[in-house]
Protein backbone atom coordinates (compact mmCIF):
# COMPACT_ATOMS: atom_id res chain seq x y z
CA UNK A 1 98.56 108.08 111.88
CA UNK A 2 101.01 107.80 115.05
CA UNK A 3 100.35 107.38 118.61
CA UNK A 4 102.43 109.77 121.29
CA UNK A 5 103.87 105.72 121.50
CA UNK A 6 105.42 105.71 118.68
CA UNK A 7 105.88 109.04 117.35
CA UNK A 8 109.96 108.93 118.27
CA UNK A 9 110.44 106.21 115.74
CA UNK A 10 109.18 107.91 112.99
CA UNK A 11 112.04 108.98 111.58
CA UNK A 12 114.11 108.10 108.61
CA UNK A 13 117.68 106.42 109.63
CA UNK A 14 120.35 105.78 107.01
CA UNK A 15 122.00 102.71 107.51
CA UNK A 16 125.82 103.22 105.97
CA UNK A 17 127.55 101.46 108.46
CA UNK A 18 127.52 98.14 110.86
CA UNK A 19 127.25 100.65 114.23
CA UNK A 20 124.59 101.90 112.53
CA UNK A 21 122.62 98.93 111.46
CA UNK A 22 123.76 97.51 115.42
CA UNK A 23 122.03 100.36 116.91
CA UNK A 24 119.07 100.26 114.75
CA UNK A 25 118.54 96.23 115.82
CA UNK A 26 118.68 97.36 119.77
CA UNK A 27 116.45 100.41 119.13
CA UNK A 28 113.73 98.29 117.04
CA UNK A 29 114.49 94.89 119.94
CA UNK A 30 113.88 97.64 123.15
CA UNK A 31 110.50 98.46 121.68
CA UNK A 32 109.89 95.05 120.59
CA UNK A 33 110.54 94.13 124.45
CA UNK A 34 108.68 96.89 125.84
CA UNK A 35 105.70 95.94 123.89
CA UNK A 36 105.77 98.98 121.44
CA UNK A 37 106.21 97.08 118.38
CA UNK A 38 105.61 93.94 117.62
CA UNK A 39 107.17 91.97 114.80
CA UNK A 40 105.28 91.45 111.56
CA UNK A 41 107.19 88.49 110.68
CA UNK A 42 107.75 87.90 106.98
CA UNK A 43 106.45 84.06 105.64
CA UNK A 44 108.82 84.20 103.23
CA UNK A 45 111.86 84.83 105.20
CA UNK A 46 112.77 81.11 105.66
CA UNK A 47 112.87 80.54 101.40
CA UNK A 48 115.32 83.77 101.29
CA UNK A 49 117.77 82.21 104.10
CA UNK A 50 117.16 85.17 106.16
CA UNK A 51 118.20 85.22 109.74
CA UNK A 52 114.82 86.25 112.15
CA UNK A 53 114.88 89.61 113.68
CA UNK A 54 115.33 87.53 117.26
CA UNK A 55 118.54 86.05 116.39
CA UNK A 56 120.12 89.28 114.46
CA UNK A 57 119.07 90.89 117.49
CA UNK A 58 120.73 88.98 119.98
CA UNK A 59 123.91 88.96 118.09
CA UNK A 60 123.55 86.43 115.28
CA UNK A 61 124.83 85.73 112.03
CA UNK A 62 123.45 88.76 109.54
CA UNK A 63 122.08 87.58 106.25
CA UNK A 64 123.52 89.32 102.71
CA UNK A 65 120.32 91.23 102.67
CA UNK A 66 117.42 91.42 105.47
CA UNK A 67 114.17 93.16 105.87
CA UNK A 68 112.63 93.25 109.03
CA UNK A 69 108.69 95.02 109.75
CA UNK A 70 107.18 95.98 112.43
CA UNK A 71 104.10 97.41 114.12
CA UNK A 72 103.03 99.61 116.66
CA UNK A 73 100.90 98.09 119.00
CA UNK A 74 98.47 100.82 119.93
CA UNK A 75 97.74 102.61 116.71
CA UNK A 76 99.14 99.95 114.05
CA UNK A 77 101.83 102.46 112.36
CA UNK A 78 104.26 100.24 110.59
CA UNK A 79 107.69 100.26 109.91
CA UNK A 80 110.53 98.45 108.20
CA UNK A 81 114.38 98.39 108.85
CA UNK A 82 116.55 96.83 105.59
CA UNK A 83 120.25 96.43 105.45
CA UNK A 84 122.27 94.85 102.43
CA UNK A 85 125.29 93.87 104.52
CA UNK A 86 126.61 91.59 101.55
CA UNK A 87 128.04 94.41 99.57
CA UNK A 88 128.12 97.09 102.07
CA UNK A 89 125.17 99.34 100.43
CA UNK A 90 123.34 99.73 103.43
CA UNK A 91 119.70 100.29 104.65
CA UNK A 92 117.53 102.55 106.79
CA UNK A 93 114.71 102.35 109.50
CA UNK A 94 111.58 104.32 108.38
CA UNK A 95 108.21 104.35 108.47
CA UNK A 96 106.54 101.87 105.49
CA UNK A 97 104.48 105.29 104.64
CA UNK A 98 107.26 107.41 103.86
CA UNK A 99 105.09 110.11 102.56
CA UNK A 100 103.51 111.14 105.43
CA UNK A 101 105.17 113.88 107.87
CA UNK A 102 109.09 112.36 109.14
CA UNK A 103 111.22 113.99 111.36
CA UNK A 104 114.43 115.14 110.23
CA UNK A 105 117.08 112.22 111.12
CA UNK A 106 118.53 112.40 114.36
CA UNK A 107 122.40 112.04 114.58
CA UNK A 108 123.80 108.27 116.09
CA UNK A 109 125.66 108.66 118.98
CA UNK A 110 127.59 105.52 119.74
């Protein structure tokens, strides 16, 4: 279930293009920073050659294909952002539940 915390970010995002995948990074980083989410990091990340969410976000090199999760730090709602940048298929930021209840996506602006 969502906190009032979170509750904004539970949305699903379609990821078609680099602005998009750009402004998901500084969405998911700003709550990262304000201590709304915190990274789950993935152990496995190193063996795929994936760049960490902390370098991506700062304006690193993007991988071919990179999955980042995270959690909400008051009521433990998680969520995942993925982009395949190698072939230009794309991604999304959504809730890892996608069943329950999402908001209709919300325009980028930017």
């Amino acid at each position: 279930m969502t906190c009032e915390r979170c509750a904004d970010l539970c949305v699903l995002y379609p990821i078609r293009k680099p602005r998009e995948f750009r402004r998901s990074l500084a969405i998911a980083a700003e709550n990262v920073a304000d201590e709304t989410l915190s990274e789950v990091p993935d152990p496995e990340a190193p063996l795929l050659d994936q760049p960490t969410f902390a370098a991506v976000a700062a304006g690193g090199r993007w991988g071919d294909v990179m999955t980042f999760r995270f959690r909400c730090t008051q009521c433990g709602e998680c969520f995942v952002l993925f982009a395949e940048t190698y072939h230009g298929s794309g991604g999304s930021w959504r809730p890892e539940n996608q069943d329950r209840g999402l908001q209709p996506p919300r325009s980028p602006r930017g």
